[in-house]
C-alpha atoms as a PDB file:
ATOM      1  CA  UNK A   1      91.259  87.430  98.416  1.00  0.00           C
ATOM      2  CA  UNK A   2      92.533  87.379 101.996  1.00  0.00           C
ATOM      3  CA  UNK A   3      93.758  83.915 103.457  1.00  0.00           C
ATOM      4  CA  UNK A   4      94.496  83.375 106.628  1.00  0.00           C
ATOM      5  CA  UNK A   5      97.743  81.078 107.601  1.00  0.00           C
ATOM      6  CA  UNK A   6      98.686  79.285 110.843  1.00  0.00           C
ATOM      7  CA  UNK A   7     102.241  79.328 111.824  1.00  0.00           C
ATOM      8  CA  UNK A   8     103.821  76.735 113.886  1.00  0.00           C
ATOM      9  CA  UNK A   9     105.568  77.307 116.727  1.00  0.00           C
ATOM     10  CA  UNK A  10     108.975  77.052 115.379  1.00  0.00           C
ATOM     11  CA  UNK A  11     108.493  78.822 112.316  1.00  0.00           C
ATOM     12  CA  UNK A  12     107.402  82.684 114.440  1.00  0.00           C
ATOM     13  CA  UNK A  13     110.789  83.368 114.243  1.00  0.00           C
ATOM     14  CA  UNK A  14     110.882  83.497 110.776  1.00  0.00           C
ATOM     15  CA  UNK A  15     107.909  85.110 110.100  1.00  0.00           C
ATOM     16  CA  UNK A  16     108.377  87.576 112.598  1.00  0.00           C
ATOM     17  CA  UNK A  17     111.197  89.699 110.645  1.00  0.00           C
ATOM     18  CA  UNK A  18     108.679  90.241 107.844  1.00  0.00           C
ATOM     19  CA  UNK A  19     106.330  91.469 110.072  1.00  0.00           C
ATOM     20  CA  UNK A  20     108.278  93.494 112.753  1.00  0.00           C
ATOM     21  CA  UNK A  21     109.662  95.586 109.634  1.00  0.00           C
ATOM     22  CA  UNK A  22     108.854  99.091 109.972  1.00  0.00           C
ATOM     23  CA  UNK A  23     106.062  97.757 112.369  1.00  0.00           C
ATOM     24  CA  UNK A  24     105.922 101.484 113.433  1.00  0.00           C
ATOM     25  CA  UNK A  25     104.419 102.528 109.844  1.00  0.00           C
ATOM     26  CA  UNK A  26     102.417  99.435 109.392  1.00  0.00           C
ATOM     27  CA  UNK A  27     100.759  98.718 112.930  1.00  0.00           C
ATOM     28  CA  UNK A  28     101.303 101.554 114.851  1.00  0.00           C
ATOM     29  CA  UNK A  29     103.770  99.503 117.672  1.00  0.00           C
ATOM     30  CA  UNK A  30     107.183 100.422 118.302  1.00  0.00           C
ATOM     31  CA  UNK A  31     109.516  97.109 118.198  1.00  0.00           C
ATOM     32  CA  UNK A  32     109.928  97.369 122.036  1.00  0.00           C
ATOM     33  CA  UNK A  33     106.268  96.565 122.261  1.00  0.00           C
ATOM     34  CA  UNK A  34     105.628  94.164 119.920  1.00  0.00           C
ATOM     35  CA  UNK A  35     109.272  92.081 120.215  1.00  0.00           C
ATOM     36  CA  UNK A  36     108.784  90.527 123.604  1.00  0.00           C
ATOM     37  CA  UNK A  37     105.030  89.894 122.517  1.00  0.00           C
ATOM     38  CA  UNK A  38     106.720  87.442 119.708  1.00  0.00           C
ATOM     39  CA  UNK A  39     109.358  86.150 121.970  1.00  0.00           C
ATOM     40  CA  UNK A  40     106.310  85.020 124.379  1.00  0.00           C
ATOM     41  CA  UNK A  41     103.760  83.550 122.028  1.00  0.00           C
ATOM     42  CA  UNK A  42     103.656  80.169 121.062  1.00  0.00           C
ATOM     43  CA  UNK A  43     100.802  80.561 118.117  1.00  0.00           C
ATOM     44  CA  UNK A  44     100.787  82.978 115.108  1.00  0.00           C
ATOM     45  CA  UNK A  45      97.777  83.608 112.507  1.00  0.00           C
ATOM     46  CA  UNK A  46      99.148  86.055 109.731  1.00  0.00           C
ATOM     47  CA  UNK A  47      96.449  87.283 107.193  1.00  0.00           C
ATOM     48  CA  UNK A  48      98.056  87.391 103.503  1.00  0.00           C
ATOM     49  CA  UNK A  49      96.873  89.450 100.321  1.00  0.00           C
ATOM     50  CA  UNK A  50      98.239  87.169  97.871  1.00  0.00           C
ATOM     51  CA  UNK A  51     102.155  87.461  99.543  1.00  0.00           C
ATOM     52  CA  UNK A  52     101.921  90.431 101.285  1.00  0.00           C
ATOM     53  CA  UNK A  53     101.009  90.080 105.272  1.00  0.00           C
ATOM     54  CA  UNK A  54      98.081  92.564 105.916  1.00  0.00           C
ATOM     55  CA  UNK A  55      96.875  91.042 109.603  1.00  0.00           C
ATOM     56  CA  UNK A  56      98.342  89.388 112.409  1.00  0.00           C
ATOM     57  CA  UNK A  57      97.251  87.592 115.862  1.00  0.00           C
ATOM     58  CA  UNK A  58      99.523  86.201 118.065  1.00  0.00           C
ATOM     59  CA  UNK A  59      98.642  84.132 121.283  1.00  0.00           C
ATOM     60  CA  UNK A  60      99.698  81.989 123.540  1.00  0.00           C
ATOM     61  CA  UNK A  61      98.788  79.374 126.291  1.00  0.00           C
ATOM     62  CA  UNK A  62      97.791  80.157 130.470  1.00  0.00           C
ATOM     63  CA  UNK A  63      97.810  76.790 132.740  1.00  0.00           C
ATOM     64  CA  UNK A  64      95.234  76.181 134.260  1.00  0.00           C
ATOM     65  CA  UNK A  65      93.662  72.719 135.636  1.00  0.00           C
ATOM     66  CA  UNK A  66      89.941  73.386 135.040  1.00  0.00           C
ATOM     67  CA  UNK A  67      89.992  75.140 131.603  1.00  0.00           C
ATOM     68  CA  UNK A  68      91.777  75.699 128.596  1.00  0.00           C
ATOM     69  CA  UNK A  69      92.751  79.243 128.160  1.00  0.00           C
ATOM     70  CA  UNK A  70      94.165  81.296 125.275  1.00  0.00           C
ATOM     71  CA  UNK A  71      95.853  84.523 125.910  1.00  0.00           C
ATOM     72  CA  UNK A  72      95.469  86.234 122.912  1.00  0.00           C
ATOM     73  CA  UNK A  73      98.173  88.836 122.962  1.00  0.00           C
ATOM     74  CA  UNK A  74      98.039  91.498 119.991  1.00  0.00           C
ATOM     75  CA  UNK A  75      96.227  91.289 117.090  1.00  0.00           C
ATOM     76  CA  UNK A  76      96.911  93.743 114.428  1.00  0.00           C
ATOM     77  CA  UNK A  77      95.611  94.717 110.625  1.00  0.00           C
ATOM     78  CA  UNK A  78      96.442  97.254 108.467  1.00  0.00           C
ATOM     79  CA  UNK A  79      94.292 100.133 107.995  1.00  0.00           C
ATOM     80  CA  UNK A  80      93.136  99.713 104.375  1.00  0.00           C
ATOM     81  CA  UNK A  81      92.213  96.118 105.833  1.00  0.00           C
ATOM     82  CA  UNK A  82      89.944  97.390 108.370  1.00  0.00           C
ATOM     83  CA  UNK A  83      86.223  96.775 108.658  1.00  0.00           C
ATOM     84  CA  UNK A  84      86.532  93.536 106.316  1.00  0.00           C
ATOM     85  CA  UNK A  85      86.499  90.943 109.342  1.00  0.00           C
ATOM     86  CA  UNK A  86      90.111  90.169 109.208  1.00  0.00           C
ATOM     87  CA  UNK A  87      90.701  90.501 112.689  1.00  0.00           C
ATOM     88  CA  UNK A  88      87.427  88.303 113.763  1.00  0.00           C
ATOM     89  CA  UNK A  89      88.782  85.446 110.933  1.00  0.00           C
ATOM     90  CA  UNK A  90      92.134  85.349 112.692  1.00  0.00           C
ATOM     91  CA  UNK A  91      90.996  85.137 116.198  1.00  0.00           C
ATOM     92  CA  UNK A  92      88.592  82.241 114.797  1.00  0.00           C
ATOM     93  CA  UNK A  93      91.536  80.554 113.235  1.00  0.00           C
ATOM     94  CA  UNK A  94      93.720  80.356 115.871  1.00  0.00           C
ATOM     95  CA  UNK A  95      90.789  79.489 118.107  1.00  0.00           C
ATOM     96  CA  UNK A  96      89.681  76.846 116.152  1.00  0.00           C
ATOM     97  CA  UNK A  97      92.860  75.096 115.771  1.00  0.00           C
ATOM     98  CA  UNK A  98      93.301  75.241 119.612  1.00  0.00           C
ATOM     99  CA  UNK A  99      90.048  73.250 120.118  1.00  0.00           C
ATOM    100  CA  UNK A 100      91.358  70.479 118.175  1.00  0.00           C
ATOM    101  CA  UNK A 101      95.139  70.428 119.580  1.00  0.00           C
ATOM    102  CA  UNK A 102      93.650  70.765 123.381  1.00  0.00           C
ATOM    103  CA  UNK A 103      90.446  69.000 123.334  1.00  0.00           C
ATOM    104  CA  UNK A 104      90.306  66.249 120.364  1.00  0.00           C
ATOM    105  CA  UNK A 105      93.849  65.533 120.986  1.00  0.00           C
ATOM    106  CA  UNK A 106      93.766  65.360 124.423  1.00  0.00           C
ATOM    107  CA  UNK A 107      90.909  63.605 125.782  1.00  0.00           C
ATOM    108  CA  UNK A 108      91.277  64.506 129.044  1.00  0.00           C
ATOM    109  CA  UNK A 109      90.325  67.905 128.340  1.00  0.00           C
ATOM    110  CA  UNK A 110      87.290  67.217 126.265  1.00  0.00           C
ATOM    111  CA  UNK A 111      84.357  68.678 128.994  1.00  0.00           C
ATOM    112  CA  UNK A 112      86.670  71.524 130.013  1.00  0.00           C
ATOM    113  CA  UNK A 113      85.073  74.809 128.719  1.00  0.00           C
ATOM    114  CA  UNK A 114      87.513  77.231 126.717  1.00  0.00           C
ATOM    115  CA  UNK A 115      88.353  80.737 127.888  1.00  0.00           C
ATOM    116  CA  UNK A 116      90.864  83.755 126.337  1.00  0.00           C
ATOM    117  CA  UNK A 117      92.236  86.176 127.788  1.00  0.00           C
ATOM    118  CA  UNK A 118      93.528  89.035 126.381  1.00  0.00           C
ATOM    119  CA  UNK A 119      94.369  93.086 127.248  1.00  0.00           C
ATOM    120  CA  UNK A 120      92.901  96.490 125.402  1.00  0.00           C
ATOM    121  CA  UNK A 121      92.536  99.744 125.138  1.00  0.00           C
ATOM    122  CA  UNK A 122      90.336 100.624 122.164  1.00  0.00           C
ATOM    123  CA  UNK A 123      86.718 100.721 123.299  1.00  0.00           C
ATOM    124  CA  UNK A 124      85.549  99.343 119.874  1.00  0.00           C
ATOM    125  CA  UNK A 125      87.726  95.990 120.190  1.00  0.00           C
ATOM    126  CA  UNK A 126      85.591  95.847 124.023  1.00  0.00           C
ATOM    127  CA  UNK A 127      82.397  96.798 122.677  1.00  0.00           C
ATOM    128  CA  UNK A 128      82.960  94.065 120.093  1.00  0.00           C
ATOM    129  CA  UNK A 129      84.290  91.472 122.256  1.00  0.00           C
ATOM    130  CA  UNK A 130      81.132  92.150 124.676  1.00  0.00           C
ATOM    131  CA  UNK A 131      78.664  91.456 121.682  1.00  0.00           C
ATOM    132  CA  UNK A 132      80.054  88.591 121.200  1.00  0.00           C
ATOM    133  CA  UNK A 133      80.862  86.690 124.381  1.00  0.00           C
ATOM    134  CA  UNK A 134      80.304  86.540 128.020  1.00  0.00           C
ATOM    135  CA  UNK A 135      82.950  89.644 129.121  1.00  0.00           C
ATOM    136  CA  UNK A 136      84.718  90.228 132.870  1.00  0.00           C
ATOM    137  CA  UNK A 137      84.858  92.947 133.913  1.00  0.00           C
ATOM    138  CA  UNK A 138      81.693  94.445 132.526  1.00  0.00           C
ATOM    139  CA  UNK A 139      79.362  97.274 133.649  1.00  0.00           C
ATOM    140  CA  UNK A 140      76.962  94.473 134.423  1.00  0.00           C
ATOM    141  CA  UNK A 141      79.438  92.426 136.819  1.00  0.00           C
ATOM    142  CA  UNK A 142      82.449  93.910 138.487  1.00  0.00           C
ATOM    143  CA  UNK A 143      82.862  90.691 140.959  1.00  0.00           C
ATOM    144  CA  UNK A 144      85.270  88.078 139.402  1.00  0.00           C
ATOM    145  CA  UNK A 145      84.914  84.483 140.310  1.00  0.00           C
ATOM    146  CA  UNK A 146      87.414  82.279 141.391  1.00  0.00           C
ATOM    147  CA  UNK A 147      88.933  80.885 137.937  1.00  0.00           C
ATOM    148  CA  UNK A 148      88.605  84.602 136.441  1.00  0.00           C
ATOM    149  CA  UNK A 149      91.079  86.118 139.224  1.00  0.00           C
ATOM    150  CA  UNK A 150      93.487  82.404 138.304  1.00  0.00           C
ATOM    151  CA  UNK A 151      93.382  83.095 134.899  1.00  0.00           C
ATOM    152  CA  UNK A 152      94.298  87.089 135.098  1.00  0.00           C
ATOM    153  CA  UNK A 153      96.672  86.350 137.926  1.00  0.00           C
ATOM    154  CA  UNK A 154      98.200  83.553 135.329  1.00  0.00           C
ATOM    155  CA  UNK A 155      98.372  86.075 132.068  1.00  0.00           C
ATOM    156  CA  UNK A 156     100.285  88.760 134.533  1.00  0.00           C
ATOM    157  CA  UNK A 157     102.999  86.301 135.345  1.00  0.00           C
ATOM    158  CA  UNK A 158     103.664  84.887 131.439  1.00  0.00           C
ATOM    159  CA  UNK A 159     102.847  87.920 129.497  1.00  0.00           C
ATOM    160  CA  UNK A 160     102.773  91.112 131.082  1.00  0.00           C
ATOM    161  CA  UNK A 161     106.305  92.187 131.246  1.00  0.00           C
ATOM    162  CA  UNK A 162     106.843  94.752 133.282  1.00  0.00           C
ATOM    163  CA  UNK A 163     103.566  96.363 133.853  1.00  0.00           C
ATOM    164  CA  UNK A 164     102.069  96.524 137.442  1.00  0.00           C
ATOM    165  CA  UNK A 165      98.857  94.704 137.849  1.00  0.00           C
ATOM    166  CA  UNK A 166      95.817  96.380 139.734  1.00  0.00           C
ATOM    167  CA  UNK A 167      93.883  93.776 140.381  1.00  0.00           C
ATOM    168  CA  UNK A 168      91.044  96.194 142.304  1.00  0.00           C
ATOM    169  CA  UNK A 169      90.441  97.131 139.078  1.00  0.00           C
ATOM    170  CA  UNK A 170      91.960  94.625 136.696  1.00  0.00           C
ATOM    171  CA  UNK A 171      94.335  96.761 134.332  1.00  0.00           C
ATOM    172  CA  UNK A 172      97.525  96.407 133.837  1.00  0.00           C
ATOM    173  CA  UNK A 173      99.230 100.315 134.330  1.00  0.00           C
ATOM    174  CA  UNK A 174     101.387 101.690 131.201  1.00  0.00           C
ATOM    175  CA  UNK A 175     100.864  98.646 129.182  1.00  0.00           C
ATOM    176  CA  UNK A 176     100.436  99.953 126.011  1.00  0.00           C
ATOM    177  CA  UNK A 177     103.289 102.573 126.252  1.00  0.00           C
ATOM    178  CA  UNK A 178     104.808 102.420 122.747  1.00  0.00           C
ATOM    179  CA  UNK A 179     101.592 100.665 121.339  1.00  0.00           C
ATOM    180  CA  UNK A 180      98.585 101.354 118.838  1.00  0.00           C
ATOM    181  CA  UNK A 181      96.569 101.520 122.149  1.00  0.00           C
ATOM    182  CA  UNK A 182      98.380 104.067 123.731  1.00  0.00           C
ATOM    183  CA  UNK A 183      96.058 107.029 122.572  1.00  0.00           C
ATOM    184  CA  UNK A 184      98.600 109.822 123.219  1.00  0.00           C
ATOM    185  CA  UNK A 185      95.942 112.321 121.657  1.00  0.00           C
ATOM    186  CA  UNK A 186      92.184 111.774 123.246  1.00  0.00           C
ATOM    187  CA  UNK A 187      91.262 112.751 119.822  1.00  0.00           C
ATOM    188  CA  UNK A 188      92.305 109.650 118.978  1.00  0.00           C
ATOM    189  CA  UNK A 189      90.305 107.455 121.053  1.00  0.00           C
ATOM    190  CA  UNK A 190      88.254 104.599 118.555  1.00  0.00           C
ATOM    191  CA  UNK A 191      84.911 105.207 120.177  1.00  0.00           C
ATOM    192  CA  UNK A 192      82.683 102.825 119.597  1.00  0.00           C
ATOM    193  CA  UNK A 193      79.407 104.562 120.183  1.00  0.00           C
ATOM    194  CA  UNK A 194      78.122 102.741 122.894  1.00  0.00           C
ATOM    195  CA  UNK A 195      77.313 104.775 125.583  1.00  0.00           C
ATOM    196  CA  UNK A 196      77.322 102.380 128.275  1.00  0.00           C
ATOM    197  CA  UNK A 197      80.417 100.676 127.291  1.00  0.00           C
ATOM    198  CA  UNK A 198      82.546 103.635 126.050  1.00  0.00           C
ATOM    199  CA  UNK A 199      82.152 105.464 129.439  1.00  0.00           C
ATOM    200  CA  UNK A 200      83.063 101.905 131.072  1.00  0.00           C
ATOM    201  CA  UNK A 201      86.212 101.481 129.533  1.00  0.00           C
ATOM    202  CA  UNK A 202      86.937 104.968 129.104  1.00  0.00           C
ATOM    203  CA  UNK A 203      86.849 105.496 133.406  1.00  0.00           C
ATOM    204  CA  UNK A 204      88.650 102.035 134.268  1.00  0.00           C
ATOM    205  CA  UNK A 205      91.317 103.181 132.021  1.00  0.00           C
ATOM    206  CA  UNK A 206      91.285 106.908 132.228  1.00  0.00           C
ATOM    207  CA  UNK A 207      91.713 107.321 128.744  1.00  0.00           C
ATOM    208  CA  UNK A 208      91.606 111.371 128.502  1.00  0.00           C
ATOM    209  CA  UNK A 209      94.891 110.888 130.663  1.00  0.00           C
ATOM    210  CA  UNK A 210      96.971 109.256 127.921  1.00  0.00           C
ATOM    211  CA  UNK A 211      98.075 107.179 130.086  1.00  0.00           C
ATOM    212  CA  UNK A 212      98.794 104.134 128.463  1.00  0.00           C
ATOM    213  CA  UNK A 213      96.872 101.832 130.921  1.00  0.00           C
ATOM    214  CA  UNK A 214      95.138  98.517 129.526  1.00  0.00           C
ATOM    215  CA  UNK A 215      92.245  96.628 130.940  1.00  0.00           C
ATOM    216  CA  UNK A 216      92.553  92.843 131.397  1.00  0.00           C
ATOM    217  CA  UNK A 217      89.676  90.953 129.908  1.00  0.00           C
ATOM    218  CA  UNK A 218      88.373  87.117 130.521  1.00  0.00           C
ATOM    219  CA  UNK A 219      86.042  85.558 127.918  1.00  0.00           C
ATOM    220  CA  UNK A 220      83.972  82.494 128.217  1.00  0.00           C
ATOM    221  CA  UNK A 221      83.845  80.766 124.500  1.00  0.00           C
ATOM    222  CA  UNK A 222      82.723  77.400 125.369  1.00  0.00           C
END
């Protein structure tokens, strides 16, 4: 049976050696991707099978005065662990333990609506994500409001590293370089086989062009 542990803040450290070994093998990341990922976030959800780590999400926090926002930076599950919701139950779980630290902890923030943020590649994690809450950008609505541009313009500073930010377009260029979303072969592209949204994703990013480009996404979740 697969649980699903939170780790606090000071405790990533130690958790991350366990799961940064051979991450190459496991999650398809080189350690120059995924280190500075761990050195940024400030929340970890590991998914265990009995003692042996088969999942991983790790976020982190974006300021911002009229919302709460996540910035959900890599989630990751092994690929025997696939297609069992493992992924969906650690996004939840770090979700839901957000709620209560920001909002029923903090009354102030009670009526502020949630929103994550988070970057991708694989049209199957956007077709997914746009099932299940209110996406930007979208093939329905290319125009971002006000707080959408804040909160991208927010994730570039604290968590993009290096990559340049197009914001005409909102991707982030070479991002996934060294990543399991930097589709080196186009044979290798997770389609999800949704017309519409496939050929979305698969023109903002260019993805026949391996070229290692990842598109910014804002969610609404409350």
């Amino acid at each position: 049976m697969i649980k699903i542990e939170l780790t606090d803040n000071k405790y990533i450290a130690a958790v991350r050696n366990d799961l940064m070994t051979d991450c190459l093998s496991k999650w398809g990341d080189s350690e120059m991707f995924l280190s500075p990922l761990f050195d940024k976030a400030d929340r970890l959800a590991v998914a265990y099978d009995g003692q042996k780590p088969v999942g991983f999400t790790l976020a982190g926090t974006i300021t911002n005065k009229n919302c709460i926002a996540l910035a959900y930076l890599a989630t990751r599950v092994l690929l025997e662990y696939r297609s069992q919701g493992v992924a969906k139950r650690l996004i939840k779980k770090i979700s839901g333990d957000s709620v209560v630290k920001e909002k029923l902890l903090r009354p102030g923030n009670w009526s502020k609506p949630i929103y994550m943020v988070t970057t991708t590649a694989n049209p199957v994690v956007y077709n997914g994500l746009s099932i299940n809450f209110r996406v930007f950008p979208s093939p329905e609505r290319e125009l971002p409001v006000q707080l959408e541009q804040e909160l991208v313009a927010g994730f570039a500073r604290k968590y993009a590293g290096g990559a340049r930010y197009d914001p005409s377009q909102f991707v982030f260029k070479e991002y996934f370089l060294g990543s399991a979303e930097h589709y080196v072969d186009p044979k290798n592209v997770p389609w999800a086989n949704n017309k519409l949204n496939d050929e979305y994703i698969g023109s903002k990013l260019n993805l026949s062009a391996h070229a290692g480009d990842g598109l910014v996404l804002v969610l609404r979740s409350s």
